[in-house]
N, C-alpha and C. Protein backbone atom coordinates (compact mmCIF):
# COMPACT_ATOMS: atom_id res chain seq x y z
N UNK A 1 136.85 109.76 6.19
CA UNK A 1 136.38 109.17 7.40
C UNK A 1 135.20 109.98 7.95
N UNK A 2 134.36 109.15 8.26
CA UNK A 2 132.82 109.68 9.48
C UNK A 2 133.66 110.64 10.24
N UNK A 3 132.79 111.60 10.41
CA UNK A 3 132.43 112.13 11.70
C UNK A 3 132.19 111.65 12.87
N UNK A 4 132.43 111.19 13.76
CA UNK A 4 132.26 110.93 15.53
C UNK A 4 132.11 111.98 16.82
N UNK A 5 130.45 111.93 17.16
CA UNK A 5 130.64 112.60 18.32
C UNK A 5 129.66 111.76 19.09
N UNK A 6 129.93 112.14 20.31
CA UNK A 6 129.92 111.39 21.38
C UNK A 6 129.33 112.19 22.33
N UNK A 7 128.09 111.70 23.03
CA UNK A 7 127.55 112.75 24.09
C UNK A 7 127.37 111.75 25.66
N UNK A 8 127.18 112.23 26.62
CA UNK A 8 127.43 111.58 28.09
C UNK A 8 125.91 112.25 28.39
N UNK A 9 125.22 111.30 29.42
CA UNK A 9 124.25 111.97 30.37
C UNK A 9 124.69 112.48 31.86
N UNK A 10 126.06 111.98 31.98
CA UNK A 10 126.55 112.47 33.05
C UNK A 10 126.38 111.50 34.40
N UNK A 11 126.04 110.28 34.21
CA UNK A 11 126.04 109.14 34.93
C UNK A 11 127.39 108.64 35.28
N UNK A 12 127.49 108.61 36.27
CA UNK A 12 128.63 107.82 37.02
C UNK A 12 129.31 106.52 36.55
N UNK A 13 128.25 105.65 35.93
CA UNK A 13 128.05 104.32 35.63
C UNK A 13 128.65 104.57 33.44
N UNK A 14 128.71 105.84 33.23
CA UNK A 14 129.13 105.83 32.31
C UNK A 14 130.77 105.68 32.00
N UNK A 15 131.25 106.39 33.18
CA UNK A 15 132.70 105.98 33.20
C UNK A 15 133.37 104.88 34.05
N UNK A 16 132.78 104.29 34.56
CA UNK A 16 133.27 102.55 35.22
C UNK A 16 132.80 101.70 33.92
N UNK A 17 131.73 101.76 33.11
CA UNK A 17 131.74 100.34 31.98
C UNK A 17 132.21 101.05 31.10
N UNK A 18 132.11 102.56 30.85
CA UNK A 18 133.32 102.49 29.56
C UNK A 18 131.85 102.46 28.32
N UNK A 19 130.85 103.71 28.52
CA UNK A 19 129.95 103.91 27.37
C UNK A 19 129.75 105.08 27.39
N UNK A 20 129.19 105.52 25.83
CA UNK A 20 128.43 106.60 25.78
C UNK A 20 127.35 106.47 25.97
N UNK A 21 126.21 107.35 25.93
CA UNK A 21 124.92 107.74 26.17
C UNK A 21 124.56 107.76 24.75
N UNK A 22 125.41 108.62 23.97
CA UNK A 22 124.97 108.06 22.52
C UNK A 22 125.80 108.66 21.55
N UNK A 23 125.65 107.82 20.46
CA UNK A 23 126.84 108.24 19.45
C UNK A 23 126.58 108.41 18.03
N UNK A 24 126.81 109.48 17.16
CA UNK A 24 126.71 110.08 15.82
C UNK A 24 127.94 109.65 15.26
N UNK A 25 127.62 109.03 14.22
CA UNK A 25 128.38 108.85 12.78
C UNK A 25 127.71 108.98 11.91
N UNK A 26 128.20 110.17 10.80
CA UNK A 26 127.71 109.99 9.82
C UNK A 26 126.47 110.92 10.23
N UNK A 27 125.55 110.15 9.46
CA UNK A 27 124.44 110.40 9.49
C UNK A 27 123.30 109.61 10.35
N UNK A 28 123.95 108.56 10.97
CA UNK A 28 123.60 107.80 12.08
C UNK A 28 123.86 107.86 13.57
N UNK A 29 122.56 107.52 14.29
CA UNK A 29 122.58 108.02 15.68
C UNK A 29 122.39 106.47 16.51
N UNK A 30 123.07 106.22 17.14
CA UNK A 30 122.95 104.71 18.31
C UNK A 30 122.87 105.42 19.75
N UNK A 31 121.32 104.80 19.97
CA UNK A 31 121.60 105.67 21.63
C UNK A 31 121.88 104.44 22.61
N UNK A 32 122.71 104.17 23.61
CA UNK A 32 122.49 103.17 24.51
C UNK A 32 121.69 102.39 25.12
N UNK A 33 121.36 100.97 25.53
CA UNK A 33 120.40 101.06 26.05
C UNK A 33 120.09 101.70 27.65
N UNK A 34 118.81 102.40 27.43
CA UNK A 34 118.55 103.21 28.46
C UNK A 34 117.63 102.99 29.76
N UNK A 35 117.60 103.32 30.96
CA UNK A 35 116.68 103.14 31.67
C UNK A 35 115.93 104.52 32.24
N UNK A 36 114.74 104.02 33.39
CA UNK A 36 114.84 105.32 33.88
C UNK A 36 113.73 104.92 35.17
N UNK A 37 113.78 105.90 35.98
CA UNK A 37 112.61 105.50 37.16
C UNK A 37 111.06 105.88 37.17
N UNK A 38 110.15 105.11 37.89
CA UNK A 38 108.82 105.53 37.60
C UNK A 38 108.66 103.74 37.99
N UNK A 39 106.95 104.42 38.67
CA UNK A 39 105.99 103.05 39.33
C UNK A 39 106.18 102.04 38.41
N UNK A 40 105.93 102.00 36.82
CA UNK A 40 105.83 100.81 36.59
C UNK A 40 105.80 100.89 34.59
N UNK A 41 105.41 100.01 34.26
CA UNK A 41 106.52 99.81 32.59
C UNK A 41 106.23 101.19 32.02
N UNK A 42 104.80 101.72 32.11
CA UNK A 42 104.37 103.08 31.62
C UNK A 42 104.90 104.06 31.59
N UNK A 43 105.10 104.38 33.25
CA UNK A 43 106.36 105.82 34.08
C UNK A 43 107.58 105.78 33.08
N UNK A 44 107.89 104.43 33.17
CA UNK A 44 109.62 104.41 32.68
C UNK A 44 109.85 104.28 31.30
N UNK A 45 108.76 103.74 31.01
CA UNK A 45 108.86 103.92 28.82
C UNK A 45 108.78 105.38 28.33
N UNK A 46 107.83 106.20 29.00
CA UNK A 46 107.70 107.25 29.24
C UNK A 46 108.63 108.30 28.87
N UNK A 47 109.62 108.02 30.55
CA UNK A 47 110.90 108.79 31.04
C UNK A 47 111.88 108.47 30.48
N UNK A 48 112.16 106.96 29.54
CA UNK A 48 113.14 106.73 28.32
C UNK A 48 113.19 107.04 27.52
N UNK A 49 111.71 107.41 26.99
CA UNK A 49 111.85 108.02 25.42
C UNK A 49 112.23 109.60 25.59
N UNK A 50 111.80 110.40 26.73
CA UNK A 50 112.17 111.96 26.86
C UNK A 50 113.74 111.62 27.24
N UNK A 51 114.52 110.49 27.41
CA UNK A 51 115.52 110.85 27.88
C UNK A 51 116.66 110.65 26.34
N UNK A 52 115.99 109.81 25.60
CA UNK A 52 116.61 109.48 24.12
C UNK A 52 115.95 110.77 22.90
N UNK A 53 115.29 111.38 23.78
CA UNK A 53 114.79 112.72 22.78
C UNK A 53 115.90 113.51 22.97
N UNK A 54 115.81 114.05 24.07
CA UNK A 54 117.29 115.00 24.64
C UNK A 54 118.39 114.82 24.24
N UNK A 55 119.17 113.54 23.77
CA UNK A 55 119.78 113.01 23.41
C UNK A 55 120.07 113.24 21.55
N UNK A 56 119.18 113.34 21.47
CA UNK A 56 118.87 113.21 19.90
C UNK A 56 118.69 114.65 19.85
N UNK A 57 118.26 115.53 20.18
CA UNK A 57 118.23 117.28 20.29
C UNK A 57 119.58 117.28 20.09
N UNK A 58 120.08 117.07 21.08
CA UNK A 58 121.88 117.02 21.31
C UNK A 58 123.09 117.07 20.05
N UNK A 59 122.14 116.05 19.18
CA UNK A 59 123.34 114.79 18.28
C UNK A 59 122.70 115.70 16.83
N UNK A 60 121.47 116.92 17.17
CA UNK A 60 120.71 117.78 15.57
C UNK A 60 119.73 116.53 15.15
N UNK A 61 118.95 115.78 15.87
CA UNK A 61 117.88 115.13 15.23
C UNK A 61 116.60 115.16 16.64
N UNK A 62 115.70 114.68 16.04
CA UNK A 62 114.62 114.51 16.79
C UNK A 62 113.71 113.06 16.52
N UNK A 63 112.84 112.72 17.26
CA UNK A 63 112.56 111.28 17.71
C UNK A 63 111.88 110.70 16.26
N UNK A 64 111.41 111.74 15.09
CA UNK A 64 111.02 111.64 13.94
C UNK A 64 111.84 110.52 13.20
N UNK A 65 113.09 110.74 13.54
CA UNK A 65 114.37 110.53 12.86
C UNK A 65 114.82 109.19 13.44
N UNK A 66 113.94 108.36 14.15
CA UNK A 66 114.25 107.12 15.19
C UNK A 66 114.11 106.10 13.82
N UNK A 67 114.36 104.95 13.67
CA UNK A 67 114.09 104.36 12.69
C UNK A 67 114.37 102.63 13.30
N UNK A 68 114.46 102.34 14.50
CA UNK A 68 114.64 101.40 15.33
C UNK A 68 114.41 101.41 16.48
N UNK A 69 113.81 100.70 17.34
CA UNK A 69 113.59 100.93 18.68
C UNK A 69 113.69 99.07 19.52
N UNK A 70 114.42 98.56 20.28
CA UNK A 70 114.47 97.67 20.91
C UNK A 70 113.97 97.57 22.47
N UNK A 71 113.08 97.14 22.99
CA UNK A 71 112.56 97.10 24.06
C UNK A 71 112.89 96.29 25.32
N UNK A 72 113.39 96.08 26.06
CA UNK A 72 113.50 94.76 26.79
C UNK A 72 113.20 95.06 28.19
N UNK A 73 111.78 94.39 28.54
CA UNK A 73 111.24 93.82 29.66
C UNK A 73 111.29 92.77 31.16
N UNK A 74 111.38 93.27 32.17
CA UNK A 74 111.46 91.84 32.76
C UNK A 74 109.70 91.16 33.20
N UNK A 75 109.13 91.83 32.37
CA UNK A 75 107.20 90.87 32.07
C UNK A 75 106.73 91.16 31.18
N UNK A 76 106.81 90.36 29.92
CA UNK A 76 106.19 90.33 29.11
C UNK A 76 104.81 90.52 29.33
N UNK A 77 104.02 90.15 29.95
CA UNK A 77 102.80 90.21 30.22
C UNK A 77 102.43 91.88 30.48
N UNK A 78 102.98 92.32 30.46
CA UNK A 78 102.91 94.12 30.89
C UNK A 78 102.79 94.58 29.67
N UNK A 79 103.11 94.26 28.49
CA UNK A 79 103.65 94.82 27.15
C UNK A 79 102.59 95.85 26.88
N UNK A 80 101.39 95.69 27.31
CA UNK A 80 100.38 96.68 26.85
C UNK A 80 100.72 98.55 27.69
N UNK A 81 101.42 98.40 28.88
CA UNK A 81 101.81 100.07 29.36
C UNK A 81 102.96 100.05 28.63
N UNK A 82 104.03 99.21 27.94
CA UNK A 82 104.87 99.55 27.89
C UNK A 82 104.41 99.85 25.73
N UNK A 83 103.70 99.24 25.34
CA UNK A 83 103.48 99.77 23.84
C UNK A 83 102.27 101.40 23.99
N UNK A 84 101.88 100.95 24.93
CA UNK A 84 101.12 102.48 24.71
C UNK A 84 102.12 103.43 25.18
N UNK A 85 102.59 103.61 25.96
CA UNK A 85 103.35 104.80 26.38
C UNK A 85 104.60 104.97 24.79
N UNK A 86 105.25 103.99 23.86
CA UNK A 86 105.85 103.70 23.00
C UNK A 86 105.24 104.51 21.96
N UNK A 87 103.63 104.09 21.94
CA UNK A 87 103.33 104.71 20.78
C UNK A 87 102.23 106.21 20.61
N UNK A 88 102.29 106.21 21.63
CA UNK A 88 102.40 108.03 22.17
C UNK A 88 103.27 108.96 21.43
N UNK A 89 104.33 108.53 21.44
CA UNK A 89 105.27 109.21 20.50
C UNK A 89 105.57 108.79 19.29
N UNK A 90 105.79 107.16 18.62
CA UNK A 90 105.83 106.78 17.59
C UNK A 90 105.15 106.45 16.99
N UNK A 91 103.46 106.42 17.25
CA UNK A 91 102.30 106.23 16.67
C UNK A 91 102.01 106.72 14.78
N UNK A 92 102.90 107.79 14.89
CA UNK A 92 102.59 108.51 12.74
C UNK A 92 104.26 108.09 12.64
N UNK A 93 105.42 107.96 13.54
CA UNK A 93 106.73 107.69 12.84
C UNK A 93 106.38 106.32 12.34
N UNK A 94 106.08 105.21 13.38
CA UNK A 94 106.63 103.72 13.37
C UNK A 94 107.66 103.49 12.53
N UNK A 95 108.77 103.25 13.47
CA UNK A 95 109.74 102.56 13.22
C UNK A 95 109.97 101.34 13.55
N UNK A 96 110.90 100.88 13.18
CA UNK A 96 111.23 99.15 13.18
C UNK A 96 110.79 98.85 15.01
N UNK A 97 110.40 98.05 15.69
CA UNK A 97 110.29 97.86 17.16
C UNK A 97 110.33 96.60 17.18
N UNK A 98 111.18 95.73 18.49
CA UNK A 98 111.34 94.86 18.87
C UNK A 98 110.97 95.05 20.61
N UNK A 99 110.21 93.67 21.30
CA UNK A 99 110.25 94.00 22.64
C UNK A 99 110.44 92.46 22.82
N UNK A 100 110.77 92.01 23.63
CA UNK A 100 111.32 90.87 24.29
C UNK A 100 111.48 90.99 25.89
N UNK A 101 111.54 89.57 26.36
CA UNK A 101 111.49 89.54 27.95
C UNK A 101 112.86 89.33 28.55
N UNK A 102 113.38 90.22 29.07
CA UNK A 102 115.12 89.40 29.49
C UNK A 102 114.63 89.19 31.12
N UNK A 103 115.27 87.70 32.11
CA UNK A 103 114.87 87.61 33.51
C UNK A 103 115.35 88.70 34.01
N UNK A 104 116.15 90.25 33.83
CA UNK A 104 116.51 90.85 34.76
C UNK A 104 117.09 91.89 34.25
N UNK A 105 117.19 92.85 34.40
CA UNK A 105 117.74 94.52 34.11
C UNK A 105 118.61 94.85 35.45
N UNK A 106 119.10 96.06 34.97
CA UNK A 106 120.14 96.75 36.24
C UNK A 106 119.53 96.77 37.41
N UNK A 107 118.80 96.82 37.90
CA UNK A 107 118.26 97.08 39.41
C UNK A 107 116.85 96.04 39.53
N UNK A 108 116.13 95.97 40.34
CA UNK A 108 115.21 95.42 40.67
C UNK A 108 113.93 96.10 40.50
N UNK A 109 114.26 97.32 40.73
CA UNK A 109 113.24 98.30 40.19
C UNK A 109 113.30 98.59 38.90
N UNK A 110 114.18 98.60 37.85
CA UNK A 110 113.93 98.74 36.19
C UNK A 110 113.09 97.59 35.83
N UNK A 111 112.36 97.75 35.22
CA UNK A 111 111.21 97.23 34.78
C UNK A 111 111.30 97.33 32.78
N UNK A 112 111.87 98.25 32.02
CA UNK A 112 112.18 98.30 31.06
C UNK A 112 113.61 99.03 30.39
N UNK A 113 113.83 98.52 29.75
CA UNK A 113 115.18 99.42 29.25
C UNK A 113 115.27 99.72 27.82
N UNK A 114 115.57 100.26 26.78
CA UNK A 114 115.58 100.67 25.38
C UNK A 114 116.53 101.11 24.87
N UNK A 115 116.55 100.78 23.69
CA UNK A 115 117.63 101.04 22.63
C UNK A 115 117.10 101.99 21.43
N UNK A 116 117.76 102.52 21.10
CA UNK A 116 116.85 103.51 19.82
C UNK A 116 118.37 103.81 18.90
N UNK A 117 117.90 103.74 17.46
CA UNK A 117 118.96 104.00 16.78
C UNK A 117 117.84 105.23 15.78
N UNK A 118 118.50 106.07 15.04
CA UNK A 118 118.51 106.72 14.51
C UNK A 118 118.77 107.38 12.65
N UNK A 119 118.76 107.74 12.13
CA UNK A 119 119.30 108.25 10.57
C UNK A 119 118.61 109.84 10.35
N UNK A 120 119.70 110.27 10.13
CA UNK A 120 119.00 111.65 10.14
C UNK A 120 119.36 111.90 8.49
């Protein structure tokens, strides 16, 4: 049997729905999807990817090691702060990326949220 470990960011909201922050099997890393604060899709694509780095420090990998990334927006029409700030960091990895428009995220102020999976 895999290996399982399990890491928390220490969010409140992690123990009322009942998630991790992110999880190692194997040789595979699933980080949650994540949010984070900042003016607008840029700030917060930004402050998601340093927050799924930390994460991945955590689990013995680094953002090199990303091999999926899912995006979801509430304006498509923004996609251009939210792929540049994206490819700031994944510009020589590129990994698999998906971005899509959902009408609504956790708050009114999230503006983007992300998923990142991993293989180390």
């Amino acid at each position: 049997m895999k290996e399982i470990k399990k890491i928390s960011s220490g969010a409140p909201w992690e123990d009322i729905v009942g998630y991790s922050r992110a999880i190692k099997i194997g040789d595979t890393i699933e980080i949650a999807g994540t949010t984070a604060k900042g003016e607008d899709e840029y700030q917060q694509t930004i402050a998601i990817i340093k927050i799924a780095e930390k994460a991945l420090k955590e689990l013995g990998a680094d953002l090199s090691n990303v091999v999926r990334t899912r995006m979801y927006c509430t304006n498509i029409s923004n996609w251009e702060k939210i792929g540049k700030a994206h490819g700031e960091f994944f510009s020589e990895i590129k990994p698999v990326a998906t971005m899509v428009e959902v009408s609504k995220l956790i708050s009114q102020e999230t503006l983007v949220e992300i998923e990142f999976s991993a293989i180390i």
